[in-house]
Protein backbone atom coordinates (compact mmCIF):
# COMPACT_ATOMS: atom_id res chain seq x y z
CA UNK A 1 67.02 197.76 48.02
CA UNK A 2 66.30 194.08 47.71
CA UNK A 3 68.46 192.12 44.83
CA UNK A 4 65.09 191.20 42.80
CA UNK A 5 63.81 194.86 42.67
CA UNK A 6 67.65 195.91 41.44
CA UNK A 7 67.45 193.35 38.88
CA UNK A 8 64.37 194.69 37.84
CA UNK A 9 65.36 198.33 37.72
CA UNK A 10 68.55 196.93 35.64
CA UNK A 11 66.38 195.44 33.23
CA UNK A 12 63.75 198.01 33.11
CA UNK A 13 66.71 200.29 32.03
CA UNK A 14 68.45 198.28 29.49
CA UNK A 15 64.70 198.08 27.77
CA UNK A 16 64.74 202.37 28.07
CA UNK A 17 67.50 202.49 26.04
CA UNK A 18 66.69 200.18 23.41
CA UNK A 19 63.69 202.22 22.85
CA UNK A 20 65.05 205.73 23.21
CA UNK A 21 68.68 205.19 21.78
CA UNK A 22 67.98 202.24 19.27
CA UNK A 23 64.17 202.03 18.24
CA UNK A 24 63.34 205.30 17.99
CA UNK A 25 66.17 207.16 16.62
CA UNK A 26 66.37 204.36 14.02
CA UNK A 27 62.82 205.09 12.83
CA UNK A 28 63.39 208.72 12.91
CA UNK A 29 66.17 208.33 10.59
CA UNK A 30 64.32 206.90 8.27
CA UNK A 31 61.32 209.12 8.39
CA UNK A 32 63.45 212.14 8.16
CA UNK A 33 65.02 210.38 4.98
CA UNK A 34 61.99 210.05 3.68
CA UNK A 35 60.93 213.33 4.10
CA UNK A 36 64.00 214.56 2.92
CA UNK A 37 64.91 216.85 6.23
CA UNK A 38 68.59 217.41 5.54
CA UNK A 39 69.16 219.38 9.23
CA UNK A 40 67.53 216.17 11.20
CA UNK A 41 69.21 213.94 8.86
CA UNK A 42 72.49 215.58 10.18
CA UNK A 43 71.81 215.51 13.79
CA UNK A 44 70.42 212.23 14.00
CA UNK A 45 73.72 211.39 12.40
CA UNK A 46 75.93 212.85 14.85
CA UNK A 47 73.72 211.08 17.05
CA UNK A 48 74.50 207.36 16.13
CA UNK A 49 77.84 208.25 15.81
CA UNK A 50 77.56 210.01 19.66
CA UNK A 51 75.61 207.10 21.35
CA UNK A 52 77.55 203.82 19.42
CA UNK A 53 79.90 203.94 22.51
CA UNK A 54 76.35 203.07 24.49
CA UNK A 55 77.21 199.43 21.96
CA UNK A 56 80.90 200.05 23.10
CA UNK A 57 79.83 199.62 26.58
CA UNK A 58 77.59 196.36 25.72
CA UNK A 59 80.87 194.48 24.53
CA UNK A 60 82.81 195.92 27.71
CA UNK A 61 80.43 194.47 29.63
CA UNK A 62 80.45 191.25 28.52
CA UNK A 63 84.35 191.16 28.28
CA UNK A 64 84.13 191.67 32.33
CA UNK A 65 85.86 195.49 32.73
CA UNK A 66 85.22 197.60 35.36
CA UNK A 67 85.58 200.48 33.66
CA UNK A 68 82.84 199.74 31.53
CA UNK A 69 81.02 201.60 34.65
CA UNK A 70 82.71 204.64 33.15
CA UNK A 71 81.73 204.24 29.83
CA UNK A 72 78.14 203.86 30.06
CA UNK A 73 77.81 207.36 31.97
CA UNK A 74 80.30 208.81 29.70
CA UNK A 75 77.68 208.06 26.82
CA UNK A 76 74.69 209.05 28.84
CA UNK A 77 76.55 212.64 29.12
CA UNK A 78 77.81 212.53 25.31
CA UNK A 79 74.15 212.17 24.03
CA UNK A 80 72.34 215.14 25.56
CA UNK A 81 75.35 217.51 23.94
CA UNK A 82 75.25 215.49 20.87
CA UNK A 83 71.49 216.52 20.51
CA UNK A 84 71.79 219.97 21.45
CA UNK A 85 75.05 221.23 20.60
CA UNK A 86 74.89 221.92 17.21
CA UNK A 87 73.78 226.19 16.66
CA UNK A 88 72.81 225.71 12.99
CA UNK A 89 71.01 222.27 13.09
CA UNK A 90 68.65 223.93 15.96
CA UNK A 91 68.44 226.82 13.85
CA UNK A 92 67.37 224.82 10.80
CA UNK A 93 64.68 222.52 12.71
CA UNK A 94 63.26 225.30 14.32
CA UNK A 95 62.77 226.79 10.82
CA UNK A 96 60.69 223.77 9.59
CA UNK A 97 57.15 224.07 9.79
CA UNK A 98 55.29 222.13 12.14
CA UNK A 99 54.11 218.75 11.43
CA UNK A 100 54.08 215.37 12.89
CA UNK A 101 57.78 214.47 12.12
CA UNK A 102 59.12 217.73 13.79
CA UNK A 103 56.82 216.95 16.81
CA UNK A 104 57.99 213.33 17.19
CA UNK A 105 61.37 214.23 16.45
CA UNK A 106 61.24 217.45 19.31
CA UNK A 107 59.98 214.87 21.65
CA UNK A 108 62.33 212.09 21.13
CA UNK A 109 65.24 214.85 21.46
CA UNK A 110 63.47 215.89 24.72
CA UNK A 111 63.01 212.21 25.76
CA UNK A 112 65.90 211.20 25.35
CA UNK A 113 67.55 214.20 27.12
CA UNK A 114 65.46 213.75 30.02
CA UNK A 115 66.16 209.60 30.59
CA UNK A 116 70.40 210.10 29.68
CA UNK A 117 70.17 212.62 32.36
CA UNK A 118 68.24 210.28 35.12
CA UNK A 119 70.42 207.76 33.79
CA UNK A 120 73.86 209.64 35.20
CA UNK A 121 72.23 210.70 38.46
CA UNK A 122 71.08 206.96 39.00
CA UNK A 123 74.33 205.60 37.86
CA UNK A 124 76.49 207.24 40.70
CA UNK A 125 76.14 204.40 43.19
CA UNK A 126 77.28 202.41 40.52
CA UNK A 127 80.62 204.04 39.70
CA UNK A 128 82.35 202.41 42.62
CA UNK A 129 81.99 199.22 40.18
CA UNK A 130 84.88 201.10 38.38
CA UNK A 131 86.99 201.42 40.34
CA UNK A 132 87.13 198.56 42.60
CA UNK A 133 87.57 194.85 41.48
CA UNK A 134 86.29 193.95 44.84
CA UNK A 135 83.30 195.93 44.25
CA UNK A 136 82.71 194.83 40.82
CA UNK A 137 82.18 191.24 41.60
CA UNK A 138 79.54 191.91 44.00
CA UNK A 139 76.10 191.14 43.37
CA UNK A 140 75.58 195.20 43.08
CA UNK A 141 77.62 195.67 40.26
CA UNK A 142 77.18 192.42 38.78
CA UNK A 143 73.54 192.81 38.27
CA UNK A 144 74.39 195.32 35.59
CA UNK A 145 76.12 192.55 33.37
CA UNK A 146 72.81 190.15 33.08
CA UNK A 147 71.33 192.33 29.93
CA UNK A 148 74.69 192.45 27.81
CA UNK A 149 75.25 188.63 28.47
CA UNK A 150 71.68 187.70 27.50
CA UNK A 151 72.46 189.78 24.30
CA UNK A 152 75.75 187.85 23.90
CA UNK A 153 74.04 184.68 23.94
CA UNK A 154 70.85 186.04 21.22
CA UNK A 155 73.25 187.45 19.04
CA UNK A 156 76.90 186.28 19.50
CA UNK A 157 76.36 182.61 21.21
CA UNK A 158 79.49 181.34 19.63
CA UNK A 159 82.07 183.83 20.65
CA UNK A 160 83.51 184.00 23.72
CA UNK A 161 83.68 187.01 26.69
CA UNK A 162 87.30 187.54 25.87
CA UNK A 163 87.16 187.59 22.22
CA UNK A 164 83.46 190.19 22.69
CA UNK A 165 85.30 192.36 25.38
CA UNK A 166 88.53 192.67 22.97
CA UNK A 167 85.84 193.96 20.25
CA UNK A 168 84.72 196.62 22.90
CA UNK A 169 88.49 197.84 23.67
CA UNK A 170 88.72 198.26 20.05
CA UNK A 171 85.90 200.15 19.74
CA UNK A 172 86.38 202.49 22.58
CA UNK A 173 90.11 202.84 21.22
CA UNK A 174 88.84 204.17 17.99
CA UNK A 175 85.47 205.95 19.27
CA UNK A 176 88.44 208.18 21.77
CA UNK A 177 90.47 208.81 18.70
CA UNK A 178 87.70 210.05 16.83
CA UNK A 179 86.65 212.00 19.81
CA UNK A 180 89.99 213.24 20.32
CA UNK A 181 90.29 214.19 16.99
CA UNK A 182 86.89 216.19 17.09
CA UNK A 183 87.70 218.29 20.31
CA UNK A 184 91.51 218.96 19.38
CA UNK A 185 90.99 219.90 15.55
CA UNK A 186 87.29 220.41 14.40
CA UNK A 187 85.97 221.91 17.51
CA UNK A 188 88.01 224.82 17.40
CA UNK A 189 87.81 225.58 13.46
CA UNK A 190 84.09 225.15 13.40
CA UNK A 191 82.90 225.89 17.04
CA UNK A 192 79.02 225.16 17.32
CA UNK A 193 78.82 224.68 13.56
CA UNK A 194 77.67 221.14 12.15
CA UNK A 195 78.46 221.48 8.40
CA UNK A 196 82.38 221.05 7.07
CA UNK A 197 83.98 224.41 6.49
């Protein structure tokens, strides 16, 4: 595969995911706010709090870590459970009656399922960028970092790599925590439930 038609599969994706993690959820959110739909209120949620390590991944990027490689599959794996997981959230938006925000929603879930999924299988080639410096500062790998540094320099031109990339440790430190936290304490009291017991 020629450099120019990676680039443009790189670039292709990064525009993907602003749509089906950022755009669309976002406007979701506020629809189902709108129309007051507690159970996709919930779930969609979980779901920003499920897909911020997608932003995590962003700031790796730019701070120049391998394992950033990691990160952005881990995500793409995260978000399909994140969607689907929960028994009494599906329970409760299967309940609602049909109507244009249950269809849109349905399909973004679906959507969204279907590109995290392509996302993994296309990122295995990639995951040798984790784990080898050598690889990493190839073209192959490096391709990947063009999107997160052109949103560096839109949104953070006066802050450095270093200072960006230290941002993204912290994140990750505290989005493993709280995942920690979830798998070792709340998944076993509340199994496939969403709501606090």
């Amino acid at each position: 595969m020629s450099q120019e038609l990676l680039r443009s599969l790189v670039w292709m994706d990064y525009r993907l995911a602003v749509v089906f993690t950022v755009i669309l959820p976002l406007v979701l959110l506020i629809w189902a706010l709108f129309k007051r739909v507690e159970a996709m209120q919930r779930l969609l949620i979980i779901y920003w709090r499920v897909s911020s390590l997608l932003a995590i991944t962003v700031y790796l990027m730019i701070g120049g870590f391998p394992f950033s490689f990691l990160t952005s599959v881990m995500a793409r794996v995260l978000i399909p459970i994140g969607l689907w997981f929960w028994a009494d959230i599906n329970e409760e938006i299967d309940d609602q009656p049909r109507n244009q925000l249950k269809l849109a929603f349905t399909s973004w879930r679906w959507a969204t399922t279907v590109y995290c999924v392509l996302g993994v299988i296309a990122s295995i080639p990639f995951l040798q960028c984790a784990f080898s410096r050598e690889a990493f500062t190839t073209p192959f790998c490096q391709v990947w970092l063009d999107p997160p540094f052109g949103f560096k320099n839109a949104f953070h031109p006066n802050y450095t790599p270093g200072f960006l990339g230290f941002l993204g440790i912290a994140g990750l430190i505290i989005y493993l925590l709280y995942l920690g936290h979830f798998v070792i304490f709340r998944l076993a009291r509340q199994g496939r439930t969403a709501m606090e017991q």
